[in-house]
PDB file of N, CA and C in Angstrom:
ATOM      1  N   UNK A   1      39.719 107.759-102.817  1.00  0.00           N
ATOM      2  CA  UNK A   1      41.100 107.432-102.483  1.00  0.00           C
ATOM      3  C   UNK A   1      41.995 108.672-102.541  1.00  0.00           C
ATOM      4  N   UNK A   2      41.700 109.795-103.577  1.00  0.00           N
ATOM      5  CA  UNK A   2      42.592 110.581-103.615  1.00  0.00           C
ATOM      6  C   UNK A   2      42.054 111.481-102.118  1.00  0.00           C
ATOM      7  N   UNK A   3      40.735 111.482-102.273  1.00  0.00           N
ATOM      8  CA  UNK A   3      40.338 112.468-100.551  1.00  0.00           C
ATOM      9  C   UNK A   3      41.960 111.865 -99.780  1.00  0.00           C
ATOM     10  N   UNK A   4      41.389 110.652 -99.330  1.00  0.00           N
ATOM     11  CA  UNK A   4      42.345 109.890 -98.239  1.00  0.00           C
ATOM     12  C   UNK A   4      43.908 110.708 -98.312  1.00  0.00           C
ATOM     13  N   UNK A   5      44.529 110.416 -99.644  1.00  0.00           N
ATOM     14  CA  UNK A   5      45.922 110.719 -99.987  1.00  0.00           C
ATOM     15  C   UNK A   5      45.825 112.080 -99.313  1.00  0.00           C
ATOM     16  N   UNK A   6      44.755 112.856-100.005  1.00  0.00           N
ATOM     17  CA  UNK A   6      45.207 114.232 -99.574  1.00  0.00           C
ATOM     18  C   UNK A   6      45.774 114.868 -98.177  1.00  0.00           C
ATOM     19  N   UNK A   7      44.100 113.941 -97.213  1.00  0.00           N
ATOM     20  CA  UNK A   7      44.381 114.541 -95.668  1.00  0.00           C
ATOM     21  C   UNK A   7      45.819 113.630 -95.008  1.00  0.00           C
ATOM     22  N   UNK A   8      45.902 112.488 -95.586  1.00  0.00           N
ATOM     23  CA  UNK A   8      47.437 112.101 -94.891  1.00  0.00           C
ATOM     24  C   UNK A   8      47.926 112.993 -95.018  1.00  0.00           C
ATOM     25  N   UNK A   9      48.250 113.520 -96.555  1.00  0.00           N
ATOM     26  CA  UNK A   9      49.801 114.267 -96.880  1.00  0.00           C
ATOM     27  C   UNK A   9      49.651 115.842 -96.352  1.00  0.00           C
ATOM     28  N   UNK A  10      47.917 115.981 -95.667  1.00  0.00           N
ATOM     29  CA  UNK A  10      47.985 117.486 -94.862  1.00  0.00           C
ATOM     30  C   UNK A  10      48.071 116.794 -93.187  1.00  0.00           C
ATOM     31  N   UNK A  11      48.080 115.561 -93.017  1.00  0.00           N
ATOM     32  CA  UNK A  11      48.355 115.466 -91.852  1.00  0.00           C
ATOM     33  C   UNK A  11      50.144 115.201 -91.529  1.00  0.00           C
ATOM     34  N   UNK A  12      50.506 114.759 -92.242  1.00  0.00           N
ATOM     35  CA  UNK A  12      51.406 114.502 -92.665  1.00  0.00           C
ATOM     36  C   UNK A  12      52.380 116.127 -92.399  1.00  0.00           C
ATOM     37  N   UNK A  13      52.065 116.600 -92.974  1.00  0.00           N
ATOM     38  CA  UNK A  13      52.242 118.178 -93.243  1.00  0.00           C
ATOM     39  C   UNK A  13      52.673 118.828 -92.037  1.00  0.00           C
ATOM     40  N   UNK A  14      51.270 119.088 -91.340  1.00  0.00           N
ATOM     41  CA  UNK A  14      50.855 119.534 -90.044  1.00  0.00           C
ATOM     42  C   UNK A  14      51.933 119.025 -89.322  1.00  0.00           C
ATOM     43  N   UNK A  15      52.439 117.927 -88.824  1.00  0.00           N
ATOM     44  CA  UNK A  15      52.901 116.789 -88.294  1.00  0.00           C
ATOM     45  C   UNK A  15      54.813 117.708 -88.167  1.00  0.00           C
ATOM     46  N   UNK A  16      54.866 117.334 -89.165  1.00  0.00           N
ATOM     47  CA  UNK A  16      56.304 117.889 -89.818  1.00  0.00           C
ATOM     48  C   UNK A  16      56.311 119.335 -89.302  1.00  0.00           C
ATOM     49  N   UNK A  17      55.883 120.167 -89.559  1.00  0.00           N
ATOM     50  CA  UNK A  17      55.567 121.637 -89.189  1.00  0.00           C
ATOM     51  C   UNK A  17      55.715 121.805 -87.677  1.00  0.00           C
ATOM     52  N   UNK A  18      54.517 121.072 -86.557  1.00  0.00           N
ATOM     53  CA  UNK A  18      54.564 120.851 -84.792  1.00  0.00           C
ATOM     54  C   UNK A  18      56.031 120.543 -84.849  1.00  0.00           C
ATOM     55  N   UNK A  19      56.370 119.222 -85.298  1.00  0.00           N
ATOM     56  CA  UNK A  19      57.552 118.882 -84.546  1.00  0.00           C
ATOM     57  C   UNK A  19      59.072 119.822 -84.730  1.00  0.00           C
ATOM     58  N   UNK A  20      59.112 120.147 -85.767  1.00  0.00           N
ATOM     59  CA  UNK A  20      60.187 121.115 -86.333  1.00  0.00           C
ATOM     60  C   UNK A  20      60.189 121.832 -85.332  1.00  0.00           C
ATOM     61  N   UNK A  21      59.086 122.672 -85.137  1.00  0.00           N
ATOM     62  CA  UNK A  21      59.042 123.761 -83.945  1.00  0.00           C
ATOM     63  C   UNK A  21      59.338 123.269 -82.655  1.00  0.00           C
ATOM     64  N   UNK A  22      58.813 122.328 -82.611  1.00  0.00           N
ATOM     65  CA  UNK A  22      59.279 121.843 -80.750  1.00  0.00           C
ATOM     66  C   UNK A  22      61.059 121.550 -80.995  1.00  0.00           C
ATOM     67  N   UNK A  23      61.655 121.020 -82.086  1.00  0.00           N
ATOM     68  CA  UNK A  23      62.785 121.033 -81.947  1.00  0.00           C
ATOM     69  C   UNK A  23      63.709 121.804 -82.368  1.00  0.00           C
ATOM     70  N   UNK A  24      63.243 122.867 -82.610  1.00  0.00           N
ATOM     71  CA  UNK A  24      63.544 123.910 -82.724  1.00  0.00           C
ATOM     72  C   UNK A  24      64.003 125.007 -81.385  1.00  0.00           C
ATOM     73  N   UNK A  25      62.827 124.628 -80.873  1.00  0.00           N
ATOM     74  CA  UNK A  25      62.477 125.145 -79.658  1.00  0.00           C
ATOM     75  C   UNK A  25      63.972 124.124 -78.459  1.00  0.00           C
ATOM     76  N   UNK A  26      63.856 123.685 -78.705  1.00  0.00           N
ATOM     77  CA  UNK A  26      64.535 121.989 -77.906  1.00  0.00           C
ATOM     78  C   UNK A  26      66.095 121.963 -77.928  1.00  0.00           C
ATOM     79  N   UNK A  27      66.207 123.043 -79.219  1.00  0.00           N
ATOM     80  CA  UNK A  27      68.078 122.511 -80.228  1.00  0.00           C
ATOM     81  C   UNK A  27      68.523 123.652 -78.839  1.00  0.00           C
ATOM     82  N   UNK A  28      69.893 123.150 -78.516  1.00  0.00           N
ATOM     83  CA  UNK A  28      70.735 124.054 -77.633  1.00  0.00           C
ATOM     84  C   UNK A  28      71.511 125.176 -78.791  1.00  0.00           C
ATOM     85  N   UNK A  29      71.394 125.923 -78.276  1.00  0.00           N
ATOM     86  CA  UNK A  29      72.046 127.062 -79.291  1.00  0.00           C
ATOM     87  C   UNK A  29      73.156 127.612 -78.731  1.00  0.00           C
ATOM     88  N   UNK A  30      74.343 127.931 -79.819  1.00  0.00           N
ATOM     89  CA  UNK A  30      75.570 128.439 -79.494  1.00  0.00           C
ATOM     90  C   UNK A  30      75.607 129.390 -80.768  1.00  0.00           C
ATOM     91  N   UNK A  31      75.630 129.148 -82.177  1.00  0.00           N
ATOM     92  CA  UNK A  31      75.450 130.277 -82.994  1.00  0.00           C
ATOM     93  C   UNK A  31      73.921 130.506 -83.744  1.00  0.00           C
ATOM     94  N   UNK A  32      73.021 129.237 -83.379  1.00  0.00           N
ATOM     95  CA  UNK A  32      72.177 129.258 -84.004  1.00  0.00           C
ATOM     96  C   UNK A  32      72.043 128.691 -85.455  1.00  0.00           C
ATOM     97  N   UNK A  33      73.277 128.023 -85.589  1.00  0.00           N
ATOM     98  CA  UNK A  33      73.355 127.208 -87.097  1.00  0.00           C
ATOM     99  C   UNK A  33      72.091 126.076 -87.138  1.00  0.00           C
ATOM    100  N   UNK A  34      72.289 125.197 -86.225  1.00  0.00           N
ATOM    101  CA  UNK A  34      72.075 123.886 -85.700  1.00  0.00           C
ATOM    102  C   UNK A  34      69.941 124.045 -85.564  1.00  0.00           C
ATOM    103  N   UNK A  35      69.828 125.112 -85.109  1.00  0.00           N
ATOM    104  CA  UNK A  35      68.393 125.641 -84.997  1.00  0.00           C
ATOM    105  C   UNK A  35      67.949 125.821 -86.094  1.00  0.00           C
ATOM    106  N   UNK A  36      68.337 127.228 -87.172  1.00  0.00           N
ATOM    107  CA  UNK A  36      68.156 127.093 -88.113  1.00  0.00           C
ATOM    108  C   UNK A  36      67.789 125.979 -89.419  1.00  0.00           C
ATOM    109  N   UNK A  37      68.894 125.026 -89.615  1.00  0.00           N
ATOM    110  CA  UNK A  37      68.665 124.286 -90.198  1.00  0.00           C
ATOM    111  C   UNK A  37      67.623 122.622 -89.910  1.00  0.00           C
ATOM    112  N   UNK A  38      67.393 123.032 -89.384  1.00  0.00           N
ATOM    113  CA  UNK A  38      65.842 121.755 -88.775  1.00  0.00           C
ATOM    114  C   UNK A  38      65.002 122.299 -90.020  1.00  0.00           C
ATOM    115  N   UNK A  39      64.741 121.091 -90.554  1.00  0.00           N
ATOM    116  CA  UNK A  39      63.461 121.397 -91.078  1.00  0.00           C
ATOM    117  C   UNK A  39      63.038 120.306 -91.181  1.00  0.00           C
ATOM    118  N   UNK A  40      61.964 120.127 -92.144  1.00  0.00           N
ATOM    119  CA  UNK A  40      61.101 119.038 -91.771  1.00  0.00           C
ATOM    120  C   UNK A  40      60.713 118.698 -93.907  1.00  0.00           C
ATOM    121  N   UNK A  41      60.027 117.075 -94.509  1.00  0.00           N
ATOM    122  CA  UNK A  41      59.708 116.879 -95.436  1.00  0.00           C
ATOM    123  C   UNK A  41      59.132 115.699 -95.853  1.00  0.00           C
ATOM    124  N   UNK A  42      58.008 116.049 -96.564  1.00  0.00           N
ATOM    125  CA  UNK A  42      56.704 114.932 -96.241  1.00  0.00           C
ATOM    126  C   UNK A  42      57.318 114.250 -97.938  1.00  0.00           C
ATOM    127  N   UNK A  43      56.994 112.726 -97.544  1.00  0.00           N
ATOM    128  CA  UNK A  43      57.070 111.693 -98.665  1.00  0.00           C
ATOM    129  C   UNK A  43      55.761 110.986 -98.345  1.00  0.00           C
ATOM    130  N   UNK A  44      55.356 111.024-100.207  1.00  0.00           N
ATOM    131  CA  UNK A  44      54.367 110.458-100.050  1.00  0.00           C
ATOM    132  C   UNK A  44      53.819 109.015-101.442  1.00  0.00           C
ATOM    133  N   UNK A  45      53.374 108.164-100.837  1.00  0.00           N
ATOM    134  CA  UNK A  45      52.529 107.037-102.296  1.00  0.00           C
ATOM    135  C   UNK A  45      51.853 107.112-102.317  1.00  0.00           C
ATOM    136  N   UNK A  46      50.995 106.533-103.176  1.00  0.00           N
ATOM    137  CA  UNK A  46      49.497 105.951-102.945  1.00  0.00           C
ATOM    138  C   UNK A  46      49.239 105.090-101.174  1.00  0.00           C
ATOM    139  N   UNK A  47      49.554 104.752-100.674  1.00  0.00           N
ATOM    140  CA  UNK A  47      49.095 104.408 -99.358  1.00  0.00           C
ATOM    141  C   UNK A  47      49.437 104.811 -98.650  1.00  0.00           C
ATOM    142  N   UNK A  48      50.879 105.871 -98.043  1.00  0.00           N
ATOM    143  CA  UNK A  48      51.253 106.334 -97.104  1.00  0.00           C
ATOM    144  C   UNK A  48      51.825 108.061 -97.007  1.00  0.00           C
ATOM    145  N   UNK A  49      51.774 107.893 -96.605  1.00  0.00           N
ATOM    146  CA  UNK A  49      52.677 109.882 -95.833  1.00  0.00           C
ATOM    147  C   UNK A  49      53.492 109.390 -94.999  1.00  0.00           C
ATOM    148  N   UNK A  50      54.777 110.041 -95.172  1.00  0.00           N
ATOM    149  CA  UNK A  50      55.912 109.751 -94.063  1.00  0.00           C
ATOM    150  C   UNK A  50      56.588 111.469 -93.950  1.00  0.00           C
ATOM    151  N   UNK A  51      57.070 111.673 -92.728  1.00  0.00           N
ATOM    152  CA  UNK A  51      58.000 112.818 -92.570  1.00  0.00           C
ATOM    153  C   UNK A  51      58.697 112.566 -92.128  1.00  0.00           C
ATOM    154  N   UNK A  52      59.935 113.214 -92.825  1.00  0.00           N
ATOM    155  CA  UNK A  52      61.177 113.392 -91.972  1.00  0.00           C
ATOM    156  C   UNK A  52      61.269 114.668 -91.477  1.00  0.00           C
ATOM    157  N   UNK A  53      61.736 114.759 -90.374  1.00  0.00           N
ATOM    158  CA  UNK A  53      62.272 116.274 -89.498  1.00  0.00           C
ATOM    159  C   UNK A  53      63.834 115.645 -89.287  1.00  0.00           C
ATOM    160  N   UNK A  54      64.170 117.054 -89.206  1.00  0.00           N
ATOM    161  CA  UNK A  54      65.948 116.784 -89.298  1.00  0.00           C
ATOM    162  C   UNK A  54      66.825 118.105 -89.544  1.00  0.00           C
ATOM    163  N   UNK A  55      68.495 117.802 -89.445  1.00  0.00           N
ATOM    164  CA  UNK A  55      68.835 118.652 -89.706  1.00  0.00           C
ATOM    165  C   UNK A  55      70.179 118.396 -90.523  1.00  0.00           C
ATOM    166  N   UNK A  56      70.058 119.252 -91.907  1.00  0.00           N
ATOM    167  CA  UNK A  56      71.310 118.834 -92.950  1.00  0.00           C
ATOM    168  C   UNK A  56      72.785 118.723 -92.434  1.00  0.00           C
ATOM    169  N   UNK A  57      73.289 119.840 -90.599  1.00  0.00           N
ATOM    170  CA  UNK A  57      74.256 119.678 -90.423  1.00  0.00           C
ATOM    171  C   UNK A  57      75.320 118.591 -89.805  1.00  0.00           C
ATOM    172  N   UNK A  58      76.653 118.347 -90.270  1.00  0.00           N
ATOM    173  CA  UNK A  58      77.061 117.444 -90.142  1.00  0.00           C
ATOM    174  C   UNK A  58      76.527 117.349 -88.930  1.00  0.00           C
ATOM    175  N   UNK A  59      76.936 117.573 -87.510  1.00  0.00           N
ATOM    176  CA  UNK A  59      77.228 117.817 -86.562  1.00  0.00           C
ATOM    177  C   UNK A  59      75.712 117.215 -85.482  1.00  0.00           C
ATOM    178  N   UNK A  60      74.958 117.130 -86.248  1.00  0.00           N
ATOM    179  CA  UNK A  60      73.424 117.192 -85.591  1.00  0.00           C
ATOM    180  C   UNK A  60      73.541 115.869 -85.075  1.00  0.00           C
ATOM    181  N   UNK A  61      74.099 114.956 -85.370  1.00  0.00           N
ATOM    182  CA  UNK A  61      73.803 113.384 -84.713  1.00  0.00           C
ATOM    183  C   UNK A  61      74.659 113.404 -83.185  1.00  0.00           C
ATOM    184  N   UNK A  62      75.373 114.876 -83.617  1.00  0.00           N
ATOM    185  CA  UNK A  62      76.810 114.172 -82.654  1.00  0.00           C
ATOM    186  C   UNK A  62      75.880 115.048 -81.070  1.00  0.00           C
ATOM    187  N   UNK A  63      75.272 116.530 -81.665  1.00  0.00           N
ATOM    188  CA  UNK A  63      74.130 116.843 -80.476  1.00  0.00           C
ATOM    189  C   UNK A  63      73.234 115.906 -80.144  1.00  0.00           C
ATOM    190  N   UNK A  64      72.761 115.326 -80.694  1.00  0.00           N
ATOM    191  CA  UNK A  64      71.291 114.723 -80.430  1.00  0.00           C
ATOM    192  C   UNK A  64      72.237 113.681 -79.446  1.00  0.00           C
ATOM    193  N   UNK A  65      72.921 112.684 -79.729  1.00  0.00           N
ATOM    194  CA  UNK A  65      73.470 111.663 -79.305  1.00  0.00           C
ATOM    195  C   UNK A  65      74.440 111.617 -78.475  1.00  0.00           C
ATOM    196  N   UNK A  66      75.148 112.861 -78.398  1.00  0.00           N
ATOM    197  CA  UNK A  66      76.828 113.056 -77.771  1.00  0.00           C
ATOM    198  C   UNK A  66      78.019 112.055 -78.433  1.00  0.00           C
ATOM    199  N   UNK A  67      79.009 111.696 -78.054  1.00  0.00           N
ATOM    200  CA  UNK A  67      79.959 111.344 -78.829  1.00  0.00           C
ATOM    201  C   UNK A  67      81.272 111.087 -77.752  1.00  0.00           C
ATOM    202  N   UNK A  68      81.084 109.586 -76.385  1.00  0.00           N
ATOM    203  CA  UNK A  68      81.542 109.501 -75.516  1.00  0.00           C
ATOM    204  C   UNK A  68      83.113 109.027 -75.425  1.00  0.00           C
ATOM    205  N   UNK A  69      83.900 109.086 -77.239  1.00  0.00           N
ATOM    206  CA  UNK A  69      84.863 108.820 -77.008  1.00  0.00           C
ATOM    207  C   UNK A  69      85.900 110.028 -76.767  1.00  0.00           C
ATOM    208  N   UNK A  70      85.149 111.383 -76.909  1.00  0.00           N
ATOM    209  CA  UNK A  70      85.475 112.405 -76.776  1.00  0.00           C
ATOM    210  C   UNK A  70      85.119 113.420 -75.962  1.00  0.00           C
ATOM    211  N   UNK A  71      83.961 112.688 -75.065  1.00  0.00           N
ATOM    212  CA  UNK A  71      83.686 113.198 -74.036  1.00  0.00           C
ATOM    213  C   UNK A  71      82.229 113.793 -73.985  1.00  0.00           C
ATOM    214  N   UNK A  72      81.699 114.179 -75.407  1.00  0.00           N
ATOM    215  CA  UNK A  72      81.199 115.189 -75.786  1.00  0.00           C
ATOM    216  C   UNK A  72      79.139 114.238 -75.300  1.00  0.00           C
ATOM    217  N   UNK A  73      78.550 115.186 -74.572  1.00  0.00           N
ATOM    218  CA  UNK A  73      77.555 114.329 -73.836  1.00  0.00           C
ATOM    219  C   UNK A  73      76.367 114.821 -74.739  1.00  0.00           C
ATOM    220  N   UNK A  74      75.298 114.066 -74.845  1.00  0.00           N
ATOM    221  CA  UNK A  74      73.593 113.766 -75.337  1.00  0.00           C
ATOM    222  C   UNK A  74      73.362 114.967 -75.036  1.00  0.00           C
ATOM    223  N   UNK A  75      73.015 116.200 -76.086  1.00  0.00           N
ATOM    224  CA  UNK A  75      71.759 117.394 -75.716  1.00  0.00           C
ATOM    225  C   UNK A  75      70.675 116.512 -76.802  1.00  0.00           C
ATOM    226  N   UNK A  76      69.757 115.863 -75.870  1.00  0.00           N
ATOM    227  CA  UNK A  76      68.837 115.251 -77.259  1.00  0.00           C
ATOM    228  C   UNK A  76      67.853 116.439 -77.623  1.00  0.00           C
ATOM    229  N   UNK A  77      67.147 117.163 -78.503  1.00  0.00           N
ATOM    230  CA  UNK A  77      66.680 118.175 -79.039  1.00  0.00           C
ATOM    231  C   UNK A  77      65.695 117.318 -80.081  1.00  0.00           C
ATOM    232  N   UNK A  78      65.761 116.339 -80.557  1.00  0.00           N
ATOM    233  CA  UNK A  78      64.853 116.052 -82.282  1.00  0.00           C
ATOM    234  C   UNK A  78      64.088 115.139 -81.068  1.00  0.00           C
ATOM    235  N   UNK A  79      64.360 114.145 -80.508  1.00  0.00           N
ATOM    236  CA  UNK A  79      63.823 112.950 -80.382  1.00  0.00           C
ATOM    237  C   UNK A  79      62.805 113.178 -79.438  1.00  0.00           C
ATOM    238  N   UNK A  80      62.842 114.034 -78.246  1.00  0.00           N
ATOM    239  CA  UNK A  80      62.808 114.303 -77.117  1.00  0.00           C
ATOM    240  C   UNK A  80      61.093 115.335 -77.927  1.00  0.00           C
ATOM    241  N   UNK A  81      60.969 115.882 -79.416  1.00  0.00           N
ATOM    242  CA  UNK A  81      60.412 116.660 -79.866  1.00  0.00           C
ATOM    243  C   UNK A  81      59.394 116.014 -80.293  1.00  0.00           C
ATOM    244  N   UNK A  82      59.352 114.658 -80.683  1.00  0.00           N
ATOM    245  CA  UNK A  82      58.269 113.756 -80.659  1.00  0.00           C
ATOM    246  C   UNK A  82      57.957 112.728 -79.480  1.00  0.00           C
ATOM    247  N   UNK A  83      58.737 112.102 -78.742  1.00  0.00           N
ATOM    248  CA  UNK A  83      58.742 111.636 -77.551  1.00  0.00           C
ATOM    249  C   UNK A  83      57.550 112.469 -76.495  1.00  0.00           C
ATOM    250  N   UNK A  84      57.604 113.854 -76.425  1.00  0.00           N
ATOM    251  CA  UNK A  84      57.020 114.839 -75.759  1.00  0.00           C
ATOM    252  C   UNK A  84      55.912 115.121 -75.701  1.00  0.00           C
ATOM    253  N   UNK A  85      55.642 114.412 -77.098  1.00  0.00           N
ATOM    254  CA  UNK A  85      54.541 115.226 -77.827  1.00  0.00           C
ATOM    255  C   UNK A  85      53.574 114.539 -78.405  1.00  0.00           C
ATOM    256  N   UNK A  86      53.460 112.904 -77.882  1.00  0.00           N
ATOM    257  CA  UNK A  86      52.680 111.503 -79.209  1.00  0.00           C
ATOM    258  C   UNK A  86      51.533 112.515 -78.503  1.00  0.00           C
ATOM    259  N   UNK A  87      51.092 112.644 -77.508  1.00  0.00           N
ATOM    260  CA  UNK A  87      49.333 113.214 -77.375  1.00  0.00           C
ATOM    261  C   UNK A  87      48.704 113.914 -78.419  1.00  0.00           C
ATOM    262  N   UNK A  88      49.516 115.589 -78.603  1.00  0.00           N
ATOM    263  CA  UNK A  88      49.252 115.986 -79.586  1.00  0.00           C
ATOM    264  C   UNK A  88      49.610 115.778 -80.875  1.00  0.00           C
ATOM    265  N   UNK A  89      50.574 115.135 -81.243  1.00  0.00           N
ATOM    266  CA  UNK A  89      50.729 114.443 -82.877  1.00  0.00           C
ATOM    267  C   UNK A  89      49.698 113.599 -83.331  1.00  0.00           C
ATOM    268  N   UNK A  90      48.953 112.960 -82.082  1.00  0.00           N
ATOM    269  CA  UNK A  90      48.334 111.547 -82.241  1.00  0.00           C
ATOM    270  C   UNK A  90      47.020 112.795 -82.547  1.00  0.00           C
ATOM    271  N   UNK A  91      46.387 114.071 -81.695  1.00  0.00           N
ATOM    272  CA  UNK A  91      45.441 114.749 -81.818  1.00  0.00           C
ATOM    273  C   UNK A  91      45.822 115.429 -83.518  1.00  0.00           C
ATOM    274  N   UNK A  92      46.645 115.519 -83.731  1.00  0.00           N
ATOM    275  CA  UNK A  92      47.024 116.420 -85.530  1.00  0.00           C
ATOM    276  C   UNK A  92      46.385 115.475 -86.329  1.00  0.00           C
ATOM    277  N   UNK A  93      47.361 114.240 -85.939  1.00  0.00           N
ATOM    278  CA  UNK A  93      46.943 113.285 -86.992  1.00  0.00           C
ATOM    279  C   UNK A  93      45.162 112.904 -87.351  1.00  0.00           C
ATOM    280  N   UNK A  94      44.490 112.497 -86.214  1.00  0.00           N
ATOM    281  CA  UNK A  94      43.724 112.945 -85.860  1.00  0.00           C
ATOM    282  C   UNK A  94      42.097 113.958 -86.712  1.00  0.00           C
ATOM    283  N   UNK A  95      42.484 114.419 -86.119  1.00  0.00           N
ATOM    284  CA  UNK A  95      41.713 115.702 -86.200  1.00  0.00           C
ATOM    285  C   UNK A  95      41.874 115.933 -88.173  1.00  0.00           C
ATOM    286  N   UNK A  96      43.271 115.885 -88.764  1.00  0.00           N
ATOM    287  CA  UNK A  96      42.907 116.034 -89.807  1.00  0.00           C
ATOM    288  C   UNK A  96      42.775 115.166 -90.812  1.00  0.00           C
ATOM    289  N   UNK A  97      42.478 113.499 -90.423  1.00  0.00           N
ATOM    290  CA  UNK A  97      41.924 112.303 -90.822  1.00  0.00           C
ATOM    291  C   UNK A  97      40.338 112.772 -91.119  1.00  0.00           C
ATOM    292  N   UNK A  98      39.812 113.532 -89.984  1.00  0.00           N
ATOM    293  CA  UNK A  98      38.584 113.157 -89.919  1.00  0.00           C
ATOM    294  C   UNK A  98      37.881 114.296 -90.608  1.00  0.00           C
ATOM    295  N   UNK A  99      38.657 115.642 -91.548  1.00  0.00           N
ATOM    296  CA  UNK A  99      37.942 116.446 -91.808  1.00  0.00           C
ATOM    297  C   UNK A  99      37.439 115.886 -93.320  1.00  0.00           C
TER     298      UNK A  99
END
């Protein structure tokens, strides 16, 4: 059981790490705050691994989403970073289940 725990929380890992980078890659940049702060952080129990990717600044929901009472339109960057990408997340996950 602890094998199991382990490779989740390195798939898990892995997982968090790809996607950060693709939205990283993804974030529209004006000073580079918004890029920077993406990161990514694995939670884990006895039965599961979860990650969050994200970013601490206020401002990040209002990119990802836009904000149409002000005009301000959708650069989606996070979502668009797993959306893009289930093939190879599904191959991470994957691949390090089975080592």
């Amino acid at each position: 059981m602890i094998q199991m725990r382990q490779k989740m929380d390195r798939a898990a890992q892995k997982v968090g790490m790809f996607v950060e980078g693709q939205a990283k890659l993804n974030a529209p940049v004006d000073t580079g705050d918004l890029r920077n702060s993406i990161s990514h952080e694995v939670e884990s129990t006895e039965t599961n691994s979860k990650v969050y990717v994200g970013s601490n600044k206020e401002y990040a929901a209002t990119v990802e989403f836009g904000f149409s009472p002000k005009g301000i339109p959708a650069q989606p960057y996070l979502r668009p970073s797993v959306e893009n990408n289930l093939d190879q997340i599904e191959a991470l996950i994957t691949r390090e289940l089975k080592l």
